[in-house]
C-alpha atoms as a PDB file:
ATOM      1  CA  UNK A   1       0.000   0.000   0.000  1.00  0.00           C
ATOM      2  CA  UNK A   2       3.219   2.443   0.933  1.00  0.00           C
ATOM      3  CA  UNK A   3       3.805   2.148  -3.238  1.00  0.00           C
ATOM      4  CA  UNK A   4       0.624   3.003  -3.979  1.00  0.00           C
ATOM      5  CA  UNK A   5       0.889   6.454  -2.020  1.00  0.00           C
ATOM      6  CA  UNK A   6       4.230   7.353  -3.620  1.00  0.00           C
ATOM      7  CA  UNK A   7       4.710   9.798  -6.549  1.00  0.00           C
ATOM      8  CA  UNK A   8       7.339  10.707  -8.526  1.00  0.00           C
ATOM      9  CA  UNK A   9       8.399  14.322 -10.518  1.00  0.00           C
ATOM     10  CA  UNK A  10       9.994  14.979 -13.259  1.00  0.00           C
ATOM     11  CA  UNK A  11      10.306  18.781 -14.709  1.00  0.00           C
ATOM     12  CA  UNK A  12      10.100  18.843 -18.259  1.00  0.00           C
ATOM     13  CA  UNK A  13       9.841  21.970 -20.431  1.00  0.00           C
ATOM     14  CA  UNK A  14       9.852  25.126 -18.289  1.00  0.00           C
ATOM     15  CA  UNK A  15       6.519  25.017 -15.928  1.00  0.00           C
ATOM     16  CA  UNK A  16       5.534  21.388 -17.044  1.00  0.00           C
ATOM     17  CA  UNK A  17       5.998  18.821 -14.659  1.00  0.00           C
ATOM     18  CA  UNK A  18       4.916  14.985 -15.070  1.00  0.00           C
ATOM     19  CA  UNK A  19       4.018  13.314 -12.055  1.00  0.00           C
ATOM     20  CA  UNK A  20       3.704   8.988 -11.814  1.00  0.00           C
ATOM     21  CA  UNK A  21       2.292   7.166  -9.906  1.00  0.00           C
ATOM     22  CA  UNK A  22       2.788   3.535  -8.719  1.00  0.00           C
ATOM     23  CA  UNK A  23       1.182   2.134 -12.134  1.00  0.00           C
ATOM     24  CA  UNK A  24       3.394   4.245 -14.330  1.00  0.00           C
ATOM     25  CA  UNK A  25       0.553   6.606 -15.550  1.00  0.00           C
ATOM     26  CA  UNK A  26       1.729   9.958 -16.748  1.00  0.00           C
ATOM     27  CA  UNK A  27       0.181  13.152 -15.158  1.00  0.00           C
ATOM     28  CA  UNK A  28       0.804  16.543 -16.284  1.00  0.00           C
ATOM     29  CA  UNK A  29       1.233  19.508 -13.935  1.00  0.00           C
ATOM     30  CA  UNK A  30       1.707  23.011 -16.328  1.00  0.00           C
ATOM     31  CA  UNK A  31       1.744  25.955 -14.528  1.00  0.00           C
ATOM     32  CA  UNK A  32       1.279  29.851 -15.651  1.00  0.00           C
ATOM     33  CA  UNK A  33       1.302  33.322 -14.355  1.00  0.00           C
ATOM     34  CA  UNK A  34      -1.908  33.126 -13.397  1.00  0.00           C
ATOM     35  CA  UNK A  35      -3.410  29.130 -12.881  1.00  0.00           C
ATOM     36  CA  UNK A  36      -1.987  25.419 -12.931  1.00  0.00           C
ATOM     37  CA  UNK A  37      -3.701  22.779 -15.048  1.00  0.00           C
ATOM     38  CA  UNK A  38      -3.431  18.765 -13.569  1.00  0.00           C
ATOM     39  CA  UNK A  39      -3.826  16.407 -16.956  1.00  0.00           C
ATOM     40  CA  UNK A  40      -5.118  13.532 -15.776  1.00  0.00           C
ATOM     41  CA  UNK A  41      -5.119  12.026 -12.282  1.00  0.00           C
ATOM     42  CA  UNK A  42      -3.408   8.384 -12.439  1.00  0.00           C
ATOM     43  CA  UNK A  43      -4.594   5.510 -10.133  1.00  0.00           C
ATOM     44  CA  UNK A  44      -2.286   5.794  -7.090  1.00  0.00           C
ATOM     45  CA  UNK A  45      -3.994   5.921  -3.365  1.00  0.00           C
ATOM     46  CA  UNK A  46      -1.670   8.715  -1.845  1.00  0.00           C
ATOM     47  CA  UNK A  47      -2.643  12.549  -1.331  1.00  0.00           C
ATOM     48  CA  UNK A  48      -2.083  13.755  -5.013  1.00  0.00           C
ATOM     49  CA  UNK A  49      -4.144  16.996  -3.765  1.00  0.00           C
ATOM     50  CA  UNK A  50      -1.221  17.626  -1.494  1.00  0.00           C
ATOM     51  CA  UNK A  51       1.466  16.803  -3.386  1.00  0.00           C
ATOM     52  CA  UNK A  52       0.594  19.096  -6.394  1.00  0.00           C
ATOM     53  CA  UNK A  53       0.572  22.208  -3.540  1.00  0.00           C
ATOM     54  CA  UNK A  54       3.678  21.105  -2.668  1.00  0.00           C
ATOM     55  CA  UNK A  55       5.153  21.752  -6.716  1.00  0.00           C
ATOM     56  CA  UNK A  56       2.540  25.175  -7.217  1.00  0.00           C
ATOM     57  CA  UNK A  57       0.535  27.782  -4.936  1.00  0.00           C
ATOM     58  CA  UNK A  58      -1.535  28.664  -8.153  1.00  0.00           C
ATOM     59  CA  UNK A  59      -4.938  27.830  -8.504  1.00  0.00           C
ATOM     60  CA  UNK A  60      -5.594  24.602 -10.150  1.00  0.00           C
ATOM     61  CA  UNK A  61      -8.011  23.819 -13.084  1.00  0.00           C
ATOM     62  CA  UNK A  62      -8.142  19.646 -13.581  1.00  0.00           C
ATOM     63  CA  UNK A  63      -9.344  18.288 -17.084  1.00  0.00           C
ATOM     64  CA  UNK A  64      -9.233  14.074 -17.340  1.00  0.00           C
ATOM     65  CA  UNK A  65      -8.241  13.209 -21.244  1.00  0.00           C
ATOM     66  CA  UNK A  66     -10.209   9.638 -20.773  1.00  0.00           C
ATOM     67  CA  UNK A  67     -11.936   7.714 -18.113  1.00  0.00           C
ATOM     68  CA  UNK A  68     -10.053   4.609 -17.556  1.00  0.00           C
ATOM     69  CA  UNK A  69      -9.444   3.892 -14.312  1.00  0.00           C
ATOM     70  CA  UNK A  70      -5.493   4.324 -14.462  1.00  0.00           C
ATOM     71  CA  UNK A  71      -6.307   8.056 -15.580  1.00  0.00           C
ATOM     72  CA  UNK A  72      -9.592   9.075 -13.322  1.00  0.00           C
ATOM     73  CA  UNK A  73      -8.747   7.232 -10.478  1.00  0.00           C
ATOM     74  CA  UNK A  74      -7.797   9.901  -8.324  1.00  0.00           C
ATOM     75  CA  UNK A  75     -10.228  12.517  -9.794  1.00  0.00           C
ATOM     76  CA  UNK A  76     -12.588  12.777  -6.920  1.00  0.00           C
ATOM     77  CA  UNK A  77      -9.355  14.355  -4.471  1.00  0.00           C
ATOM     78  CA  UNK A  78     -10.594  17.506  -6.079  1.00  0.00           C
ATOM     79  CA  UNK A  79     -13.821  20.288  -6.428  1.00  0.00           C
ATOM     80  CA  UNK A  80     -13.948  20.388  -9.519  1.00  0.00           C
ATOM     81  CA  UNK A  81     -12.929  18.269 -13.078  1.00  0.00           C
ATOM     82  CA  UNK A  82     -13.640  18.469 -16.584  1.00  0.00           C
ATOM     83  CA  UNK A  83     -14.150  15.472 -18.596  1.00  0.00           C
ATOM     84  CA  UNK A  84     -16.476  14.837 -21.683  1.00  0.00           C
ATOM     85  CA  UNK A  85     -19.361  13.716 -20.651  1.00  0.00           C
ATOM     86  CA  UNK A  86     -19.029  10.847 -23.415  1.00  0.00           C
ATOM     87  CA  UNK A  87     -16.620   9.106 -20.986  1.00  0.00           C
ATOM     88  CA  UNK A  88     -19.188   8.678 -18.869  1.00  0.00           C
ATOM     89  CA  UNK A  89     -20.568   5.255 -20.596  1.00  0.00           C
ATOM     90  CA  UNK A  90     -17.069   4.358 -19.561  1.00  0.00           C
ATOM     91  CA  UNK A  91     -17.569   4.726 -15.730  1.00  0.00           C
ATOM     92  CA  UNK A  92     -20.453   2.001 -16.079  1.00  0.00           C
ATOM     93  CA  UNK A  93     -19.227  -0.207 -18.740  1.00  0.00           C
ATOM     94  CA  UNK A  94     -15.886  -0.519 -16.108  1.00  0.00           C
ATOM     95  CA  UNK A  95     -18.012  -0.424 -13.157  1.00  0.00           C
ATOM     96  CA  UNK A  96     -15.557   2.494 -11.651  1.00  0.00           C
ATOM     97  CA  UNK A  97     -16.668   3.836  -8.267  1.00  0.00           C
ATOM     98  CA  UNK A  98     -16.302   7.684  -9.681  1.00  0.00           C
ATOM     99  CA  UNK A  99     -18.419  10.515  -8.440  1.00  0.00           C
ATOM    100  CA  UNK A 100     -19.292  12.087 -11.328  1.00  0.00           C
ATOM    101  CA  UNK A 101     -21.684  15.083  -9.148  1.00  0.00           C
ATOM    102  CA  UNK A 102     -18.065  17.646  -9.285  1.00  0.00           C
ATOM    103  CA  UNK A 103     -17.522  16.679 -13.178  1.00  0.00           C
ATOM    104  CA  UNK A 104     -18.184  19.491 -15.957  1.00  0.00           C
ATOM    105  CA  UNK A 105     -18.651  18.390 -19.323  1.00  0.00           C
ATOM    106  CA  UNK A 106     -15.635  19.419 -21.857  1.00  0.00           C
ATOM    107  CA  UNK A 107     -15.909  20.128 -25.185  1.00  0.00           C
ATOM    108  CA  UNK A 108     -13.640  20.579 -28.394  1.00  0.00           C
ATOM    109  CA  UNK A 109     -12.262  23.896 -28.904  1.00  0.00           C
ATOM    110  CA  UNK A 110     -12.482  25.098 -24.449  1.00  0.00           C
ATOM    111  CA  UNK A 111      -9.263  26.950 -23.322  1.00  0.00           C
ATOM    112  CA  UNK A 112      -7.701  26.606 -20.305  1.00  0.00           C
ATOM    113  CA  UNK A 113      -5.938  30.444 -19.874  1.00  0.00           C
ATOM    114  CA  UNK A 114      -3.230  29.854 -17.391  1.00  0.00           C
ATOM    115  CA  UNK A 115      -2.026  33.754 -17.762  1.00  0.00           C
ATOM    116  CA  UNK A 116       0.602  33.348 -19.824  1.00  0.00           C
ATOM    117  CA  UNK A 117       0.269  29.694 -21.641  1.00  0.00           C
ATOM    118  CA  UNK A 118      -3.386  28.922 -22.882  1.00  0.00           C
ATOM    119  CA  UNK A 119      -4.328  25.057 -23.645  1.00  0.00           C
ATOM    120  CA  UNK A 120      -7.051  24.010 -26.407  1.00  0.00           C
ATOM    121  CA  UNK A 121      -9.185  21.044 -25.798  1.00  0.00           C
ATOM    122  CA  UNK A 122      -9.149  19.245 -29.330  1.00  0.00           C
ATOM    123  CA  UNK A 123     -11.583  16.142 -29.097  1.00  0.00           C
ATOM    124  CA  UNK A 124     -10.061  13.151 -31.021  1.00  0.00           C
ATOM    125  CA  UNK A 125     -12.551   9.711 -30.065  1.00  0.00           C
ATOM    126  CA  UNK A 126     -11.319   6.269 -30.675  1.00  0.00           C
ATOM    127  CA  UNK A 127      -9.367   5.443 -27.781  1.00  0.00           C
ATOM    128  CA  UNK A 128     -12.246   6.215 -25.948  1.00  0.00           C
ATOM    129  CA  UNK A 129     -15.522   8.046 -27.187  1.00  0.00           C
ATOM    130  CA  UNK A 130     -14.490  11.085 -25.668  1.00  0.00           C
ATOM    131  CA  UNK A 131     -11.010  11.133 -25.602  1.00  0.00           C
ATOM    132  CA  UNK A 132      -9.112  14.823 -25.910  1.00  0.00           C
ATOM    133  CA  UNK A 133      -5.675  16.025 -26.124  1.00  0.00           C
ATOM    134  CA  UNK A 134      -4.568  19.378 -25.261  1.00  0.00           C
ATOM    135  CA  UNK A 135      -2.748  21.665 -27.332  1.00  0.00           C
ATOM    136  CA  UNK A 136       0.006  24.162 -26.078  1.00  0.00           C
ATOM    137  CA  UNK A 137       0.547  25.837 -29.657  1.00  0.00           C
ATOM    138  CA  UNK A 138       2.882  28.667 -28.376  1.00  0.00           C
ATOM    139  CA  UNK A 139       5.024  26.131 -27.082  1.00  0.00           C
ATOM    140  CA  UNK A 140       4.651  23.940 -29.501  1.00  0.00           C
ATOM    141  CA  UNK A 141       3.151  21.026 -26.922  1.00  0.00           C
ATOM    142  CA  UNK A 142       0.385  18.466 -27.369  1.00  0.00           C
ATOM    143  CA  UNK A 143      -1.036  16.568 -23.905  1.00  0.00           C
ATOM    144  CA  UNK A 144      -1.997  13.583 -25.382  1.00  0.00           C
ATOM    145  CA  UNK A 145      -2.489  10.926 -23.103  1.00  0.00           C
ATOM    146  CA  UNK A 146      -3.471   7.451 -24.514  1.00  0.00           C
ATOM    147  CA  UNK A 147      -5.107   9.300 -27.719  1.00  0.00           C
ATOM    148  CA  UNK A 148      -2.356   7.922 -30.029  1.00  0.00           C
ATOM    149  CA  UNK A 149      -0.963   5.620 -27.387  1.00  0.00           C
ATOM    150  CA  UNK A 150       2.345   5.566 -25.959  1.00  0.00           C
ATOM    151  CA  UNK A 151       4.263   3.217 -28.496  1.00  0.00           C
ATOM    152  CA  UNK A 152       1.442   0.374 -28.210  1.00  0.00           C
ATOM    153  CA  UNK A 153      -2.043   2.111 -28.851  1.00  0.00           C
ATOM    154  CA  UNK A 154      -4.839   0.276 -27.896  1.00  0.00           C
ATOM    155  CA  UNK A 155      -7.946  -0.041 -30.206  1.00  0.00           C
ATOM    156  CA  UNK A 156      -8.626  -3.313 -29.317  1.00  0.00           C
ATOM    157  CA  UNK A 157     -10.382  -3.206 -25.847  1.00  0.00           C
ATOM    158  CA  UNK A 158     -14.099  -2.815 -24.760  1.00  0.00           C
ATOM    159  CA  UNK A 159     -15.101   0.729 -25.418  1.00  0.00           C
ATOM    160  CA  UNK A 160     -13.091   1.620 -28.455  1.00  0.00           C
ATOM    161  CA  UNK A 161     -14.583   2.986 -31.521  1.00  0.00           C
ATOM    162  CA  UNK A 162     -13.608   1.304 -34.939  1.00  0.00           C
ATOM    163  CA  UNK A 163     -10.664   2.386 -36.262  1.00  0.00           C
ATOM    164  CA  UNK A 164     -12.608   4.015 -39.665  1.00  0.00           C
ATOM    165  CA  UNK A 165     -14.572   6.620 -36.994  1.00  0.00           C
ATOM    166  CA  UNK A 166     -10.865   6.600 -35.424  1.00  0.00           C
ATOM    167  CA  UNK A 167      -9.265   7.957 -38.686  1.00  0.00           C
ATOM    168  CA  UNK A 168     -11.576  10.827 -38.584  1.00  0.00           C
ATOM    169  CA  UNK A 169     -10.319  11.743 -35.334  1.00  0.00           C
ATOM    170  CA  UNK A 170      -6.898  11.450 -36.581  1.00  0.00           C
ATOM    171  CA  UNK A 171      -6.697  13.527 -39.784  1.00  0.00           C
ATOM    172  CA  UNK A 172      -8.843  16.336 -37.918  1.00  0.00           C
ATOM    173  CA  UNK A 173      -5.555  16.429 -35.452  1.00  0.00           C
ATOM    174  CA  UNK A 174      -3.366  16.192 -38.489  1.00  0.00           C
ATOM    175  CA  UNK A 175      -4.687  19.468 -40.113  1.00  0.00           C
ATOM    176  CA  UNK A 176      -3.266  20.915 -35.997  1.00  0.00           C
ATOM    177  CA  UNK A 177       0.202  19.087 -36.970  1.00  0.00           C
ATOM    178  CA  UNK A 178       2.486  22.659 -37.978  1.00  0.00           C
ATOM    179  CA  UNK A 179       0.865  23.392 -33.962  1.00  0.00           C
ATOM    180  CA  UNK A 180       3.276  20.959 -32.007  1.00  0.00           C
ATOM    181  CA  UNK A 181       6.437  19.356 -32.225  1.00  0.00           C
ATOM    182  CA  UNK A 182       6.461  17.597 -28.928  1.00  0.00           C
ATOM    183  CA  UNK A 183       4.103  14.880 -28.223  1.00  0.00           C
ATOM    184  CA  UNK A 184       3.357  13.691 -23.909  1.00  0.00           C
ATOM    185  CA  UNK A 185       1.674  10.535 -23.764  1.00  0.00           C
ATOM    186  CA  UNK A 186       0.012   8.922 -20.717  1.00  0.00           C
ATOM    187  CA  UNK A 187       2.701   6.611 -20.109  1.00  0.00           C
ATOM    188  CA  UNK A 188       6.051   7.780 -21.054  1.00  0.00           C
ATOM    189  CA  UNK A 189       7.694   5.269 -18.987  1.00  0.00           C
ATOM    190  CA  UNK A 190       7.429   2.975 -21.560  1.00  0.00           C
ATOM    191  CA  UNK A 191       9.223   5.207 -24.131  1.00  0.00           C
ATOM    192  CA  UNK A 192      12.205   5.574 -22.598  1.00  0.00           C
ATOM    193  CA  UNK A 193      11.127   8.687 -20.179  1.00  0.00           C
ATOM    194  CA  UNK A 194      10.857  11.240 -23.381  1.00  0.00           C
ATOM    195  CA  UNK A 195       7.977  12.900 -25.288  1.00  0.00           C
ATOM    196  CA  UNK A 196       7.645  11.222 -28.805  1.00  0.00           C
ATOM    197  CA  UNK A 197       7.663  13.528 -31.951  1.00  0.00           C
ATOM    198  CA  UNK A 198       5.656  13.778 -35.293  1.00  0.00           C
ATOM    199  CA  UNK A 199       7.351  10.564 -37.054  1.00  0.00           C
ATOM    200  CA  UNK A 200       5.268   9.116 -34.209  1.00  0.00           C
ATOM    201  CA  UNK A 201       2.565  10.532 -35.009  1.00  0.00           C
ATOM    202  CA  UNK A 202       2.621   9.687 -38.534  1.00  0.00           C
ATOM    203  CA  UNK A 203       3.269   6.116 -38.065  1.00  0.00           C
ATOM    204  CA  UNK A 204      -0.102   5.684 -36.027  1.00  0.00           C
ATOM    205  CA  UNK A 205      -1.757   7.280 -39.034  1.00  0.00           C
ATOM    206  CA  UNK A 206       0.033   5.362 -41.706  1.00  0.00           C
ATOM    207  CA  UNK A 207      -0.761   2.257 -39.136  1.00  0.00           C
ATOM    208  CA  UNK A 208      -4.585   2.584 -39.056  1.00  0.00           C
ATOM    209  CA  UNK A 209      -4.603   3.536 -43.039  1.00  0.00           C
ATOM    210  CA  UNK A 210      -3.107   0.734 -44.230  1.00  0.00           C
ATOM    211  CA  UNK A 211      -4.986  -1.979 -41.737  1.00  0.00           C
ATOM    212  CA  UNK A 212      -8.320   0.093 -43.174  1.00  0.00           C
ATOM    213  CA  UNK A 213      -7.086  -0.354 -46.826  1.00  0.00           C
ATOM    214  CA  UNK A 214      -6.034  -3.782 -46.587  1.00  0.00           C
ATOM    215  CA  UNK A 215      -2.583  -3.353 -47.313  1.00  0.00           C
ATOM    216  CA  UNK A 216      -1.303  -4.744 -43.647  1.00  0.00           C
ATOM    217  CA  UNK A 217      -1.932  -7.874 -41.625  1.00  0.00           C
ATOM    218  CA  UNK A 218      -2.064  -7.941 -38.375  1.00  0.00           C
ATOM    219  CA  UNK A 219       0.038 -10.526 -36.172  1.00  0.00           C
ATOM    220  CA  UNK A 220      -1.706 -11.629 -32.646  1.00  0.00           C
ATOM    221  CA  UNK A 221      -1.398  -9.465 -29.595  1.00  0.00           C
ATOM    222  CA  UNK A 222      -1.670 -11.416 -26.688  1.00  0.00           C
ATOM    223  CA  UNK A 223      -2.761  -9.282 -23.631  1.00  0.00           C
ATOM    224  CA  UNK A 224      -4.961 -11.483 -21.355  1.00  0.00           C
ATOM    225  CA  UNK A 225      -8.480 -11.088 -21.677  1.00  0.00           C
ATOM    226  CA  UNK A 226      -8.258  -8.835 -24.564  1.00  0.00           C
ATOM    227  CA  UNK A 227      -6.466 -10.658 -27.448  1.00  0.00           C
ATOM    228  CA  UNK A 228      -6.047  -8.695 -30.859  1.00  0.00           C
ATOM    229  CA  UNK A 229      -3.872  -7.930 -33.645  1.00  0.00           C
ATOM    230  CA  UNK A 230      -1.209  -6.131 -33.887  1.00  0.00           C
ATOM    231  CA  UNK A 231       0.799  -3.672 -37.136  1.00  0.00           C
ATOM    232  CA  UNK A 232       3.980  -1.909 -36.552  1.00  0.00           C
ATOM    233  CA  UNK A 233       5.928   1.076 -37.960  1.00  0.00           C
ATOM    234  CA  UNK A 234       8.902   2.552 -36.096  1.00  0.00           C
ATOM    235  CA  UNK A 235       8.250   3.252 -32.131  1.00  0.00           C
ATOM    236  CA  UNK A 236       4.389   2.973 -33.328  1.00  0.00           C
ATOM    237  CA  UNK A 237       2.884  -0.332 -32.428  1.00  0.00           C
ATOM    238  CA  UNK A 238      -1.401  -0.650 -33.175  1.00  0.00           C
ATOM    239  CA  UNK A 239      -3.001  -3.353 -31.612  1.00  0.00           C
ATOM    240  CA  UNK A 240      -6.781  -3.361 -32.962  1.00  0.00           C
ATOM    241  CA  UNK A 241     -10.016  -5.810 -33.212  1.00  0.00           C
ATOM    242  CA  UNK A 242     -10.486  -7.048 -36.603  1.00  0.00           C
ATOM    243  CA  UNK A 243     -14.430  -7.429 -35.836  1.00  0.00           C
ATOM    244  CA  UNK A 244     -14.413  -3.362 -35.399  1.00  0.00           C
ATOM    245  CA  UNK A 245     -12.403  -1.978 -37.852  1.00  0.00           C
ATOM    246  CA  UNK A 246     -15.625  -0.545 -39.654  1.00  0.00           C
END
């Protein structure tokens, strides 16, 4: 249980901090003149209120990207978090014990004005029906969570949309692409403790093109209860269900 209280920081780009818990989620603490925004709120069981006063004295907006549990679990520490309410299906299909009474709905195109730094809420479903990122186009930043994964990206688990609606979402982000160079995921422990870049990014496209098209086979994922298949380009791995690719 002592594990599961612990946190660790890392500092980043100037005023962007990522905090991890004990199931190697990614959190994102960016401050400005004026507020602090939390990304996400990991699964640990420790004080994660009281550690964030601990990094910043500014007032703190909280916005969750997605609702699975190793990203919401620690939501409820605080008065007030925005999340799409599309997540919300999420809650019941994973039976989380969230109360969802100090949640605000979030929509595509809200900005969080920190003073000096101002983040855009772009909505980009497939992971999840309401997944977001959040842009940081001045600094040329995109909070993406498990949007476009974190090496693997999962498309293959209960709750996912097919990866045709998914392409939507990604080609809408691609039009933002001039917007950021550097890309934090929701678990950058598994990528070698860095932010990924835009070849990333254009391998998960590429990925979920050519599985649409026909043009790649996937080979079998094996990850418990969720078995799928998996294509793989550079540090971009997609694992998807070949019942919901349309």
């Amino acid at each position: 249980m002592f594990k599961k209280r612990k946190y660790s920081l890392t500092e980043f780009d100037s005023g962007v901090w990522e905090i991890v818990d004990y199931a190697r989620t990614s959190m994102f603490l960016i401050e400005g003149t004026e507020k602090a925004l939390l990304v996400d709120t990991g699964m640990g069981k420790g004080n994660l209120k009281g550690f964030i006063k601990n990094i910043t004295d500014k007032p703190l907006e909280v916005v969750i990207t997605h609702a699975h549990g190793d990203h919401i679990g620690q939501a409820n520490q605080f008065e007030e978090v925005y999340m799409s309410d599309k997540e919300n299906e999420l809650i019941d299909l994973f039976k989380m014990k969230i109360d969802l009474a100090n949640f605000r709905n979030i929509k595509d195109g809200h900005i969080f004005d920190l003073g000096d730094r101002k983040l855009e809420v772009i909505e980009v479903p497939g992971h999840t029906p309401g997944s977001v990122v959040l842009l940081d186009a001045a600094n040329k930043l995109l909070f993406s969570s498990d949007a476009i994964g974190t090496g693997h990206l999962w498309m293959h688990i209960p709750g996912t949309l097919t990866l045709e609606q998914y392409l939507e979402s990604l080609r809408k982000l691609a039009e933002r692409k001039a917007e950021f160079e550097k890309i934090y995921t929701g678990h950058l422990m598994e990528v070698g403790n860095e932010p990924l870049d835009l070849e990333y990014f254009d391998n998960i496209v590429y990925l979920v093109e050519q599985v649409l098209a026909g043009e790649l086979e996937g080979k079998e994922y094996n990850n418990g209860p969720f078995p799928g298949l998996y294509v793989e380009k550079g540090k971009a791995l997609l694992v998807y269900n070949p019942d919901t690719i349309r």
